[in-house]
Every structure is written in structure tokens, then in C-alpha cells.
C-alpha atoms as a PDB file:
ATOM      1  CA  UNK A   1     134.647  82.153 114.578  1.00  0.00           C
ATOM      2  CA  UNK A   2     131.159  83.095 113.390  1.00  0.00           C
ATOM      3  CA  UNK A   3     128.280  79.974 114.175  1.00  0.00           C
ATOM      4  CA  UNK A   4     127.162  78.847 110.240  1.00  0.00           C
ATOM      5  CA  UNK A   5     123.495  80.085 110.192  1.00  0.00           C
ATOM      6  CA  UNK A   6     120.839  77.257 110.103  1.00  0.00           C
ATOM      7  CA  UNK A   7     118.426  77.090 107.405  1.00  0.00           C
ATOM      8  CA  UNK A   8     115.327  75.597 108.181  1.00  0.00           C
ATOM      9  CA  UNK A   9     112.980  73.408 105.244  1.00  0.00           C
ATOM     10  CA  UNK A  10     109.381  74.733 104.450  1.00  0.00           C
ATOM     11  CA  UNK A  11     110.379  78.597 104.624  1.00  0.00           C
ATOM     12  CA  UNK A  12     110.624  81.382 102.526  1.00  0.00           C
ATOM     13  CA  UNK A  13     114.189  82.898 103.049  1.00  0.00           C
ATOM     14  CA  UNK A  14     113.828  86.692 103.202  1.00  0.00           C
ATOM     15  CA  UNK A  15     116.675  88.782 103.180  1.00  0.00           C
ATOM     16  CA  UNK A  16     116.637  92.332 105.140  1.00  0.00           C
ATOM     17  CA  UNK A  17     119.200  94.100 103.481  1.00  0.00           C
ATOM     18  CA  UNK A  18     121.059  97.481 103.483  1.00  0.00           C
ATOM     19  CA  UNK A  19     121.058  98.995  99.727  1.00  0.00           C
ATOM     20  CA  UNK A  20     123.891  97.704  97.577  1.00  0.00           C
ATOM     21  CA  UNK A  21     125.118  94.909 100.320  1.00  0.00           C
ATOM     22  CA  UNK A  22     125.455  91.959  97.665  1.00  0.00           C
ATOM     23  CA  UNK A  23     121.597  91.361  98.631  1.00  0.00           C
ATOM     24  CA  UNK A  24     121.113  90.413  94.838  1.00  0.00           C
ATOM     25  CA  UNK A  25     124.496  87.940  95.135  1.00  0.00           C
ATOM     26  CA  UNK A  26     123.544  85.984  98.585  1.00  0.00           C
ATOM     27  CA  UNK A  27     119.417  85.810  96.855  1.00  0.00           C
ATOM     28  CA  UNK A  28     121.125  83.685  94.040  1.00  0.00           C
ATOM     29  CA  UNK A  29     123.173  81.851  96.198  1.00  0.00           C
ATOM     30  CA  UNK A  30     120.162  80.688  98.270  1.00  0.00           C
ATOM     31  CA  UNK A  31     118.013  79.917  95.162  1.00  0.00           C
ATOM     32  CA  UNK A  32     120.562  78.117  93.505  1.00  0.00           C
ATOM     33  CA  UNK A  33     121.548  76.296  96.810  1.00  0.00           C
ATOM     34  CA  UNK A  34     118.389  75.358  98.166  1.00  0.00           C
ATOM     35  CA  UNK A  35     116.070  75.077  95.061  1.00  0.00           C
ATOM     36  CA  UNK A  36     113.567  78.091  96.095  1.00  0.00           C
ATOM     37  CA  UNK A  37     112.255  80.563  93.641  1.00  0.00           C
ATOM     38  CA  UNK A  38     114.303  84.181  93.746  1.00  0.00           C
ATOM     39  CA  UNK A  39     112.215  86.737  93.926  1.00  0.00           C
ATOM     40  CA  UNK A  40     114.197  89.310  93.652  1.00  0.00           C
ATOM     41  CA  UNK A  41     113.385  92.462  96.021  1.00  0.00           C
ATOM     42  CA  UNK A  42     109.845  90.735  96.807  1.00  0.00           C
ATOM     43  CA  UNK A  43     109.135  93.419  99.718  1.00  0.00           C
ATOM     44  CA  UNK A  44     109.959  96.006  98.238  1.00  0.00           C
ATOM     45  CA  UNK A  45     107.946  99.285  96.607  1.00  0.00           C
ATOM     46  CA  UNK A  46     110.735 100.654  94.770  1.00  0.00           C
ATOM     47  CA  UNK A  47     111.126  98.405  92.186  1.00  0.00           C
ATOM     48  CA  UNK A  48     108.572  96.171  89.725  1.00  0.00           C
ATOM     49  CA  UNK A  49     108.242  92.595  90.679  1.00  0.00           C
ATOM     50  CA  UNK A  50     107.004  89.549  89.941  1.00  0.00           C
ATOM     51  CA  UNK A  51     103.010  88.649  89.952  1.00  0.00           C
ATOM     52  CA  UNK A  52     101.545  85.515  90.449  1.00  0.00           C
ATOM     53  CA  UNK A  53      98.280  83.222  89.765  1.00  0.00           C
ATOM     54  CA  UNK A  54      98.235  80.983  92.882  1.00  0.00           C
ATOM     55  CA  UNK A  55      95.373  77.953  93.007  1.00  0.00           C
ATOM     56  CA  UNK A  56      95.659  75.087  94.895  1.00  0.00           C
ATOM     57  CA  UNK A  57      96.642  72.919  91.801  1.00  0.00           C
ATOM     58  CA  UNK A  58      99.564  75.093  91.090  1.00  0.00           C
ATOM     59  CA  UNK A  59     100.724  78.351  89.835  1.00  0.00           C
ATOM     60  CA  UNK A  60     101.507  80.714  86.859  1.00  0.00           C
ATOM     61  CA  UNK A  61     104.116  83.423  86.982  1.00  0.00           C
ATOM     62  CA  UNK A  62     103.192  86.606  85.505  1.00  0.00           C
ATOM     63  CA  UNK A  63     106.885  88.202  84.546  1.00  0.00           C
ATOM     64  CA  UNK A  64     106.626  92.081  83.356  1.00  0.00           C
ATOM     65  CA  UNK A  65     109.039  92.633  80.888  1.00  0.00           C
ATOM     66  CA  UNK A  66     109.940  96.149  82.985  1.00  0.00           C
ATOM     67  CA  UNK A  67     110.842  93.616  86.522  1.00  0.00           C
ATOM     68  CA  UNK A  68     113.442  95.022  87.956  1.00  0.00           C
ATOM     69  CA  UNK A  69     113.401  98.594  86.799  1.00  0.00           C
ATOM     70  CA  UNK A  70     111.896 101.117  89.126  1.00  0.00           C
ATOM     71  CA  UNK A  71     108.355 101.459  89.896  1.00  0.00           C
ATOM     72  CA  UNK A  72     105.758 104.239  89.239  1.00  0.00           C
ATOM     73  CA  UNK A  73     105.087 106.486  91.458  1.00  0.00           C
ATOM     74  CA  UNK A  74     102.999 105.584  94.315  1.00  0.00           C
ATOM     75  CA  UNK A  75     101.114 106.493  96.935  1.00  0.00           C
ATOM     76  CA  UNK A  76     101.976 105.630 100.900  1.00  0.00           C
ATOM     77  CA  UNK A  77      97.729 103.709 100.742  1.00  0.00           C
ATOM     78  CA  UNK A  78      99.520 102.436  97.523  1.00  0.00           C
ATOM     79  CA  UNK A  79     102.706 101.234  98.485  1.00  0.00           C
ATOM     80  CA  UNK A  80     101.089  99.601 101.104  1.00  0.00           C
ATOM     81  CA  UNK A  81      98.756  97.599  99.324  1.00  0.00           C
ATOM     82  CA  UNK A  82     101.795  96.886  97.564  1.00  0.00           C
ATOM     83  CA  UNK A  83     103.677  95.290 100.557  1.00  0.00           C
ATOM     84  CA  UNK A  84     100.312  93.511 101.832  1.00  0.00           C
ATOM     85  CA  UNK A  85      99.378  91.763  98.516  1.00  0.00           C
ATOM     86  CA  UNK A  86     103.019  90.624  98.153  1.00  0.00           C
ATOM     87  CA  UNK A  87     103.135  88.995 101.786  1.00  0.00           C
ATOM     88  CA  UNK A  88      99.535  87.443 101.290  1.00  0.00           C
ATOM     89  CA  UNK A  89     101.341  86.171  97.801  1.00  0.00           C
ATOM     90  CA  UNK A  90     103.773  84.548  99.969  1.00  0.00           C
ATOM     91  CA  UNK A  91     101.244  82.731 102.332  1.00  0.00           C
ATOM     92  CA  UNK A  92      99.207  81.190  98.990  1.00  0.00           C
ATOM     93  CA  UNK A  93     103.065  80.093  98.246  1.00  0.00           C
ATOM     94  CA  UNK A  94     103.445  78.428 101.130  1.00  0.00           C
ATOM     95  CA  UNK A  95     100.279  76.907 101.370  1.00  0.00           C
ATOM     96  CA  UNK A  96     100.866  74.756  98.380  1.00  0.00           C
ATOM     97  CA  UNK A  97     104.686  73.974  99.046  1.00  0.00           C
ATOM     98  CA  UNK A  98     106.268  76.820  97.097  1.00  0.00           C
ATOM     99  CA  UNK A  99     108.826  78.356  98.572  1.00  0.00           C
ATOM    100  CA  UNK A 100     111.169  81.297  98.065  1.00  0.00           C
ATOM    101  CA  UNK A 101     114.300  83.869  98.322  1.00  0.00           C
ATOM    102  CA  UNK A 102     113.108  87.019  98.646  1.00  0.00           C
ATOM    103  CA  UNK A 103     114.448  90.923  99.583  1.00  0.00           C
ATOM    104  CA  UNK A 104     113.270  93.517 101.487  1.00  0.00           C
ATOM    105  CA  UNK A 105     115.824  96.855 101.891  1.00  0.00           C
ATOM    106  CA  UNK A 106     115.741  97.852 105.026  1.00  0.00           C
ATOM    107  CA  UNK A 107     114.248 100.590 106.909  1.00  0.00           C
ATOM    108  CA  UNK A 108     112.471 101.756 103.392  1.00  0.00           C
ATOM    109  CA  UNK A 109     109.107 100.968 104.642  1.00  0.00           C
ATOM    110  CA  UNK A 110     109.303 103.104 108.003  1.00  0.00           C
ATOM    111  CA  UNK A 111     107.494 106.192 106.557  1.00  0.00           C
ATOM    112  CA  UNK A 112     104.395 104.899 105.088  1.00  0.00           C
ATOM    113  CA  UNK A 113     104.106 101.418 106.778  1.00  0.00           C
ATOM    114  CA  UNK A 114     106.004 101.028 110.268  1.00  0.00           C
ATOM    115  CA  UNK A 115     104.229  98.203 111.462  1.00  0.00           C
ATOM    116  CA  UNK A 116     104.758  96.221 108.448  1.00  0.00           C
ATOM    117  CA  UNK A 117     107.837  95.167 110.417  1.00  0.00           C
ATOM    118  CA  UNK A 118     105.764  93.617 113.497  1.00  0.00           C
ATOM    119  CA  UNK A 119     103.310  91.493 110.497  1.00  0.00           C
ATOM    120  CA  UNK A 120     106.565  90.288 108.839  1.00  0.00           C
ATOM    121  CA  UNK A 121     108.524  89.175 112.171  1.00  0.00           C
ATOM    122  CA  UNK A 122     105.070  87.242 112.905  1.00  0.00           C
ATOM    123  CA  UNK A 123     104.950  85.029 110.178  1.00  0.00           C
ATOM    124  CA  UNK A 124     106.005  81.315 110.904  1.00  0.00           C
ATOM    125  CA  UNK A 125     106.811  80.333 107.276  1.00  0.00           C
ATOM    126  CA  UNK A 126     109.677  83.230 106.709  1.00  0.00           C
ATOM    127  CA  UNK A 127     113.318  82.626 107.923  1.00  0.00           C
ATOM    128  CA  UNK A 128     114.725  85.910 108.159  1.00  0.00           C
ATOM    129  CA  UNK A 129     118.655  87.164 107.536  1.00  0.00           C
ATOM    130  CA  UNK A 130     119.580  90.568 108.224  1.00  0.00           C
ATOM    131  CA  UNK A 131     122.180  91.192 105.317  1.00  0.00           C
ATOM    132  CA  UNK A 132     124.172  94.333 105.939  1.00  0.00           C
ATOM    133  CA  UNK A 133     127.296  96.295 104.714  1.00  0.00           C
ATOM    134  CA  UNK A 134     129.795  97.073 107.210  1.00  0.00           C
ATOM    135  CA  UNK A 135     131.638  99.972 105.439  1.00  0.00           C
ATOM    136  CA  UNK A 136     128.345 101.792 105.652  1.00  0.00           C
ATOM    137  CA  UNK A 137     130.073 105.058 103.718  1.00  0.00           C
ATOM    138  CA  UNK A 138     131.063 103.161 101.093  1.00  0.00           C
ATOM    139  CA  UNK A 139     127.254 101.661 100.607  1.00  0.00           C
ATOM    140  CA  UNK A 140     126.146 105.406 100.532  1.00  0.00           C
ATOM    141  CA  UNK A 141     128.816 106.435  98.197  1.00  0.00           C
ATOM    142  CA  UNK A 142     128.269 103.361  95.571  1.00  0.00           C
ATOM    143  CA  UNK A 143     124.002 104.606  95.733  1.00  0.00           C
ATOM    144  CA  UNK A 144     125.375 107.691  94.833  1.00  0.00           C
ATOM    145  CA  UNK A 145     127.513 106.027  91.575  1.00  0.00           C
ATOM    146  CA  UNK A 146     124.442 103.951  90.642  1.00  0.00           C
ATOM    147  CA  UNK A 147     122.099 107.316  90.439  1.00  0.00           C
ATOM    148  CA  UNK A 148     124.827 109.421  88.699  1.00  0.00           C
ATOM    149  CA  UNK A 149     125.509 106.305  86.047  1.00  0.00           C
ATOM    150  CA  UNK A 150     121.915 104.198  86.091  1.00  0.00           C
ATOM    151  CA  UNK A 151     124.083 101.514  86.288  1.00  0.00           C
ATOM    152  CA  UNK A 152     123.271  99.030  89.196  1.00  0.00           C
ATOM    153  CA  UNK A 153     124.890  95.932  88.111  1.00  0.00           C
ATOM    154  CA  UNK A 154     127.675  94.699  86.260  1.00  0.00           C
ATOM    155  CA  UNK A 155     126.275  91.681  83.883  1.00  0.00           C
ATOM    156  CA  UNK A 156     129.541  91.209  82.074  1.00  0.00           C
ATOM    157  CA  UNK A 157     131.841  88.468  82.824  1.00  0.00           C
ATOM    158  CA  UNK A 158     134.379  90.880  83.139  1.00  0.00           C
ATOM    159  CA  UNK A 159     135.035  93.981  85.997  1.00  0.00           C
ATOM    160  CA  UNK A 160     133.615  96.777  84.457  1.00  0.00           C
ATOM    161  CA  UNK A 161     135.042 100.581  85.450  1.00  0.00           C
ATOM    162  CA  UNK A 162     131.486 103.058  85.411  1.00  0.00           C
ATOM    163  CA  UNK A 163     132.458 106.216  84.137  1.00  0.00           C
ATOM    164  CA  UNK A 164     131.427 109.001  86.362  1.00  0.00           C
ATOM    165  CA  UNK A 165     132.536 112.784  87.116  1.00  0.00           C
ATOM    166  CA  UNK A 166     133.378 113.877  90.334  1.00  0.00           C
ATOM    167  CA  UNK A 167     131.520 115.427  92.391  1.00  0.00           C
ATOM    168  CA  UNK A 168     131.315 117.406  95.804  1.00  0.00           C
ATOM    169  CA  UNK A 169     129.082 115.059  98.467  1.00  0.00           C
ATOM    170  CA  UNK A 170     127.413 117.334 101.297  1.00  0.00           C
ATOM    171  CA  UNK A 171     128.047 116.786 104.741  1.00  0.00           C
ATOM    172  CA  UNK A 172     124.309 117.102 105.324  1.00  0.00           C
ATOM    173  CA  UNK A 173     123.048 114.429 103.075  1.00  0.00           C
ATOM    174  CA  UNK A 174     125.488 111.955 104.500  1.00  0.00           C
ATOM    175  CA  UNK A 175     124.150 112.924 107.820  1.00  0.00           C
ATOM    176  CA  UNK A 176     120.824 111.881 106.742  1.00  0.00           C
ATOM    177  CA  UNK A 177     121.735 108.947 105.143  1.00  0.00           C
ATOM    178  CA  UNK A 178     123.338 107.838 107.961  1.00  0.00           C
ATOM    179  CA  UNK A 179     120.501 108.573 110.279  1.00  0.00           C
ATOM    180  CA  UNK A 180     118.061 106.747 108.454  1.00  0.00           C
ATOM    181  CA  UNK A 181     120.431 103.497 108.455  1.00  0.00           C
ATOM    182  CA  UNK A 182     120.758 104.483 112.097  1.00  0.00           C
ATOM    183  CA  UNK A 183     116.990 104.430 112.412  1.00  0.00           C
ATOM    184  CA  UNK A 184     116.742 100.923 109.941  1.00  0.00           C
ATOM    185  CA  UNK A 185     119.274  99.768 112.925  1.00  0.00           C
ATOM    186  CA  UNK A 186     116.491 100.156 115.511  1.00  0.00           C
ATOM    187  CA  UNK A 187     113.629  99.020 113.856  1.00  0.00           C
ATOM    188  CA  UNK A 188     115.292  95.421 113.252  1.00  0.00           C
ATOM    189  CA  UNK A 189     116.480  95.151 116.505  1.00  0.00           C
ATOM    190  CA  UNK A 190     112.594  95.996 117.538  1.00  0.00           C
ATOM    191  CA  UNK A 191     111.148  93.871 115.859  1.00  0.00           C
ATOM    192  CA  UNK A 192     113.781  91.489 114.393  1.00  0.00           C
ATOM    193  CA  UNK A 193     115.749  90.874 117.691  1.00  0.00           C
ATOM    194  CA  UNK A 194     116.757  87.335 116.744  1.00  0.00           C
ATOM    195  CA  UNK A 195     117.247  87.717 113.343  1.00  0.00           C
ATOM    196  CA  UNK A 196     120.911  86.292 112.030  1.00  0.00           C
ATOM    197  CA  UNK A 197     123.657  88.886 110.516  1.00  0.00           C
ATOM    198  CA  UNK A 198     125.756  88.136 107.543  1.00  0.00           C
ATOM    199  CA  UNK A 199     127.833  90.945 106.462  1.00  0.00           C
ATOM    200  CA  UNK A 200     128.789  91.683 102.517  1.00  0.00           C
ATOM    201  CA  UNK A 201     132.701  91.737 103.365  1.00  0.00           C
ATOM    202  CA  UNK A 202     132.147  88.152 104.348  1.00  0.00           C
ATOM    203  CA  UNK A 203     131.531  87.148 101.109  1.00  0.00           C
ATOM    204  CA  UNK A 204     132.776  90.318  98.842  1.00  0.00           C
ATOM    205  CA  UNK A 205     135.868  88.790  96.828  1.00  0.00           C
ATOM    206  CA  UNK A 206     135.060  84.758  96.853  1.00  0.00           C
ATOM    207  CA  UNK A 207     130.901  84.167  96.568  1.00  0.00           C
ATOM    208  CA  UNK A 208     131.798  80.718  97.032  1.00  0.00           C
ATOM    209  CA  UNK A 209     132.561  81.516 100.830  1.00  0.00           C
ATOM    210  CA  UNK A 210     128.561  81.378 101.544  1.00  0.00           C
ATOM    211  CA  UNK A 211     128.931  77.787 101.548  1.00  0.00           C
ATOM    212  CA  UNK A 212     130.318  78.155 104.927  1.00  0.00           C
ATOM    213  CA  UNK A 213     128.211  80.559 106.030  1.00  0.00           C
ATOM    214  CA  UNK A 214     125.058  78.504 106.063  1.00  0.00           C
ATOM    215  CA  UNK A 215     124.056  74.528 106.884  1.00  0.00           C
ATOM    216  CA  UNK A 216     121.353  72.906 105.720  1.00  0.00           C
ATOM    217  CA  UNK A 217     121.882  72.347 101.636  1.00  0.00           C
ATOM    218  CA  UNK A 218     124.419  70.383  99.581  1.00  0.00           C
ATOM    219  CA  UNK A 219     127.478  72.069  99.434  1.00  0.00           C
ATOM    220  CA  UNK A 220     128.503  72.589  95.610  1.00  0.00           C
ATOM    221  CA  UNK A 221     130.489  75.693  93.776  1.00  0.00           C
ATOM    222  CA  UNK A 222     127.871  78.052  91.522  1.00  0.00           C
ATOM    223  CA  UNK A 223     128.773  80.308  89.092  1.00  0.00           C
ATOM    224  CA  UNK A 224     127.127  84.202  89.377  1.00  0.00           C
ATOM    225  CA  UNK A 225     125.488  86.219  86.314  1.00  0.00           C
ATOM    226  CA  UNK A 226     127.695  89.431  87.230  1.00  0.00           C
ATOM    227  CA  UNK A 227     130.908  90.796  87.956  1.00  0.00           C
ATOM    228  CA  UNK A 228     132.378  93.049  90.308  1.00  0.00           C
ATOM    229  CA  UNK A 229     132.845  96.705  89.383  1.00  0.00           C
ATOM    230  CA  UNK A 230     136.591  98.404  89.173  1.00  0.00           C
ATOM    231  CA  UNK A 231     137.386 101.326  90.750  1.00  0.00           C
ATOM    232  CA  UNK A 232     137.405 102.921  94.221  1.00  0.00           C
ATOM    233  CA  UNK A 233     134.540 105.290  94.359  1.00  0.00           C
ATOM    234  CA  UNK A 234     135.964 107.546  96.768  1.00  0.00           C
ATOM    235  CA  UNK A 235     138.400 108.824  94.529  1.00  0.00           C
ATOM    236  CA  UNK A 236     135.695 110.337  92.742  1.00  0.00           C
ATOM    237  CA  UNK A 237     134.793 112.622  95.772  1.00  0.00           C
ATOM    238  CA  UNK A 238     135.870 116.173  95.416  1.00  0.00           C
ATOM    239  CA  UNK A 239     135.780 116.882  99.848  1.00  0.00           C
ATOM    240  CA  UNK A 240     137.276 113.161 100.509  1.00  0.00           C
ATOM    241  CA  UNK A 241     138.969 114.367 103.659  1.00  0.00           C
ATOM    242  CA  UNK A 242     136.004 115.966 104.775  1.00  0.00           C
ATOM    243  CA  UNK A 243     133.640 113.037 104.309  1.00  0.00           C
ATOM    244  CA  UNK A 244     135.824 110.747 105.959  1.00  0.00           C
ATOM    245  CA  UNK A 245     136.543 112.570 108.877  1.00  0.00           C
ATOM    246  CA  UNK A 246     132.548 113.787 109.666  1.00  0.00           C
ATOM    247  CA  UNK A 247     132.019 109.900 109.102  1.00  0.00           C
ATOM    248  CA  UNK A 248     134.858 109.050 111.442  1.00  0.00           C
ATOM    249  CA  UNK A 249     133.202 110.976 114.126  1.00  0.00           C
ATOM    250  CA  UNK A 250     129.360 110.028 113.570  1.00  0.00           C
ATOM    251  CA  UNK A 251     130.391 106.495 114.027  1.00  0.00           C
ATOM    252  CA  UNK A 252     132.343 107.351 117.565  1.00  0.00           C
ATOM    253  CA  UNK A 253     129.472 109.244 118.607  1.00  0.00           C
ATOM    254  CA  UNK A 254     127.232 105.803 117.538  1.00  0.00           C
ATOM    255  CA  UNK A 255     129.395 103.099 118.184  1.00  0.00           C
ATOM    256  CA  UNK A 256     126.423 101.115 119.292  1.00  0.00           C
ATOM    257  CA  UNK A 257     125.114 100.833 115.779  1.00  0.00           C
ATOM    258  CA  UNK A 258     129.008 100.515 114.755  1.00  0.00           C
ATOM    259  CA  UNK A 259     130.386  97.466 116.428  1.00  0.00           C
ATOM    260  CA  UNK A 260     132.087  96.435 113.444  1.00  0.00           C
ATOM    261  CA  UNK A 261     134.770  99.697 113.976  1.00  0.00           C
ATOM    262  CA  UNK A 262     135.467  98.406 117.728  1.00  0.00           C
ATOM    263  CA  UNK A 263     136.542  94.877 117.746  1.00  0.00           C
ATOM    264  CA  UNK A 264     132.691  93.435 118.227  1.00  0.00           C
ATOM    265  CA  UNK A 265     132.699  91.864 114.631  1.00  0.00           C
ATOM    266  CA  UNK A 266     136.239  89.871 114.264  1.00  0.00           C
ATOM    267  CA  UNK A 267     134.501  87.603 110.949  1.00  0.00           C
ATOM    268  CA  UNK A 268     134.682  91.239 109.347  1.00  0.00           C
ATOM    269  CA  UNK A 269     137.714  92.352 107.262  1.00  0.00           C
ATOM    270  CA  UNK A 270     137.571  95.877 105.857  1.00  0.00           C
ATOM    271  CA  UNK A 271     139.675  95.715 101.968  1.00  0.00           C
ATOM    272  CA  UNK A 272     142.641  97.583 102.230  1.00  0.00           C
ATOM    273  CA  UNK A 273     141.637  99.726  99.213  1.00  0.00           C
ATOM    274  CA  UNK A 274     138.800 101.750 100.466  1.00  0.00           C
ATOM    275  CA  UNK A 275     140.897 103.446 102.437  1.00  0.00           C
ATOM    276  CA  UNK A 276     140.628 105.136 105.447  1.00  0.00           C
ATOM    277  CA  UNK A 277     138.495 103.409 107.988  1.00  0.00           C
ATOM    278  CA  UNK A 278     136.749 105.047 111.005  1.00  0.00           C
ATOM    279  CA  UNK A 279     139.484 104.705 114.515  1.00  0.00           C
ATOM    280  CA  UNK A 280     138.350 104.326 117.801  1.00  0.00           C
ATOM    281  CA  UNK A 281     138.652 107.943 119.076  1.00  0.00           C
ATOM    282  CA  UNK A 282     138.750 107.464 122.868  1.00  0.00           C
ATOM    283  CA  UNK A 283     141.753 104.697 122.017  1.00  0.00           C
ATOM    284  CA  UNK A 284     143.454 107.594 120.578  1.00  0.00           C
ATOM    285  CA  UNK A 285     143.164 110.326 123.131  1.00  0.00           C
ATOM    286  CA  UNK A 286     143.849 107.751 126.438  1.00  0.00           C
ATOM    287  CA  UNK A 287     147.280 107.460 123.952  1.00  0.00           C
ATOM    288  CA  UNK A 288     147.966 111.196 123.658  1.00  0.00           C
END
């Protein structure tokens, strides 16, 4: 069984996570469960976030009515003042007692600002959790929904079924997506080699689980703002078969950045319907 993971007092909690992994679900866990300010995706360029007025008698919050929704356009000097004004923001914080839940997706920075990761993994007042999604396919497939549909979230109390056309997914942009999660993969263990994993299938059907995946709160039942979405998203692809078998063999050509598809994650239970899962090849042919 997987160790609880230990959160420590006078920290900022930031999440690392892979793009939709439940980041938004575990950040309003933590908030609610530890009484720290959420963020949202804190370190992140891609969306608008919060600003604040930081003195050493306090603070005012300066909420944009457009948080949340994606940012301008910016450029790489840009997005890094971006990054560096938001992690200074979070020293002032600290400095007076404030502390936070906050996101940061993962690998997104590596183009304009690779040694962002080295300044983050330095700081002494941020606990850091690596939050990732084990059915990595599925992650790229449900980005793919949330483009086609602008619909990120379900905030009814109800599941909610997006309506979206099929469509044809090339082999080629999976390969890339893949790569650059591949690539997200190395910089954490780089630079993050201690951080703790928690994966979204730990928590996926029963939020409440998180309880026992962390010590160091009171232990009480919350409610969450959303819902889950209906639907299996793969039955919208047109080349299923295809898909499924290319991402079959990427991850047995990988497995070191799969360990989840060869018995190295047992706390891990894929649901039954998403389908097809990735094999161990080599099992198969020592069989034939």
C-alpha cells in the first residue's frame, strides 16, 4: 500500500500536474483541508490569475473578472516575467504567514524558461506534489474534447455529456504529445527527484479518498463545485484501433516513463470503461 504523503505547516502546496489530471479537484481539496488560499494554476502562463497587493500589515487580492480564461498572447521575455513575479508573489506570501495551493502544468515552461524548474525546486517554503494521469492517452484525448467544445469543466451538480463530432486523431500529433509528456517526465525527475506522486485514478470516482492520501489536517468529508463528465471519449475517435495500438507500442518502447502499465504502480486501477489498456509486449511474445 501507498505511504500517505506528509504535509508539512508554513508551506505553499504546489501541485505539478499533467493537463486535465483532477489538478483543479486535489487544489480544492487542499484549500479546503488545510485552510490555504487556492490559487488556481498560480505558475502558469496560459491562463489569467490572480494579482496581489502584499505589505507587511496584510494584503488585498486583485481578482480579474477574466481569471481563469486564457491569457493574451505573450512573449517567451513575457511569460517569464510572468512566472518570476508570481514566485516573488509567493515569497511576500510567505513572509507574512500567507500561505497557499497553487498549480503549475507540467513541462509547459521548458521552451521559454527551463531553469525555472531548478529556482522552484530551491525554494524552502513550497511543498511540492507531482500530480499525474496514468492513462496518459486518455489525458491527450479529453485536451482534445476541451478545444473542440471550450468546455473545461463541468459546474453542474449533475454529469454532463459534451457534445462533440468525431473526428480522425493523427498518429503524428499523438507522437508529439507524448514526447513532450515524455520530456515533462525528465525534467521532474531532474530537478524534482524527491517530489511525491499522486495519480488522478486514485481519487477519480470518490474525491473523498484524498483523505487517505495525505496526513497532516483534520480529516472531514467536503463537497466539490463540479461534476464528472459522461461519456467515453474514445468513442468519438474515427482511427480508434489505430491510436490504441501506436500508443500500445510507444509505451513498450518507454516503459521507463510507463511503470504504471508493468506492475510498478499497484495503488493504480485503470476503469474498465476506457477500454483497451497498453499490454506488456515482451509478456506476450515469451507466451507465443
Amino acid at each position: 500500500m501507498q505511504s500517505s504523503i506528509k504535509l508539512k505547516e508554513n508551506k505553499h502546496l504546489g501541485i505539478l500536474f499533467q493537463p486535465r489530471s483532477g489538478s483543479h479537484v486535489l487544489r480544492n481539496f487542499l484549500s479546503n483541508m488545510t485552510s490555504r488560499l487556492d490559487l488556481g494554476e498560480y505558475l502558469s502562463t496560459n491562463s489569467v490569475n490572480l494579482e496581489f497587493n502584499i505589505k507587511e500589515d496584510g494584503y488585498t487580492i486583485i481578482d480579474k473578472s477574466n481569471r481563469g480564461k486564457l491569457a493574451p498572447t505573450l512573449t517567451n521575455d513575457e511569460r517569464k516575467d510572468v512566472l518570476d513575479t508570481n514566485l516573488n508573489t509567493l515569497q511576500k506570501m510567505s513572509d507574512i504567514g500567507l500561505y497557499s495551493v497553487f498549480g503549475m502544468p507540467i513541462g509547459n515552461h521548458l521552451k521559454f524558461y527551463p531553469e525555472f524548474s531548478k529556482i522552484l525546486s530551491s525554494r524552502q517554503d513550497i511543498q511540492l506534489i507531482s500530480l499525474l494521469r496514468a492513462d496518459v492517452l486518455y489525458s491527450i484525448i479529453s485536451i482534445v474534447i476541451c478545444l473542440r467544445t471550450q468546455i473545461w469543466h463541468n459546474y453542474s451538480s449533475k454529469p454532463v455529456n459534451r457534445k462533440a463530432e468525431s473526428f480522425y486523431l493523427p498518429i503524428d500529433g499523438l507522437e508529439k504529445d507524448l514526447n513532450q509528456y515524455i520530456r515533462a517526465l525528465q525534467d521532474i525527475e531532474q530537478n524534482f527527484n524527491n517530489v511525491e506522486v499522486l495519480y488522478y485514478e486514485e481519487f477519480q470516482f470518490n474525491v473523498n479518498s484524498l483523505r487517505n492520501k495525505f496526513d497532516g489536517f483534520p480529516k472531514r468529508i467536503i463537497s466539490m463545485p463540479w461534476s464528472k463528465f459522461q461519456g467515453n471519449y474514445k468513442d468519438l475517435i474515427i482511427n480508434l484501433k489505430e491510436v490504441e495500438n501506436y500508443y500500445e507500442q510507444f509505451v513498450n518502447e518507454h516503459r521507463e516513463y510507463f511503470p504504471q502499465y508493468f506492475g510498478k504502480v499497484p495503488c493504480v486501477q485503470f476503469p474498465a470503461c476506457h477500454g483497451h489498456q497498453p499490454r506488456d509486449l515482451s509478456q506476450l511474445q515469451l507466451v507465443v
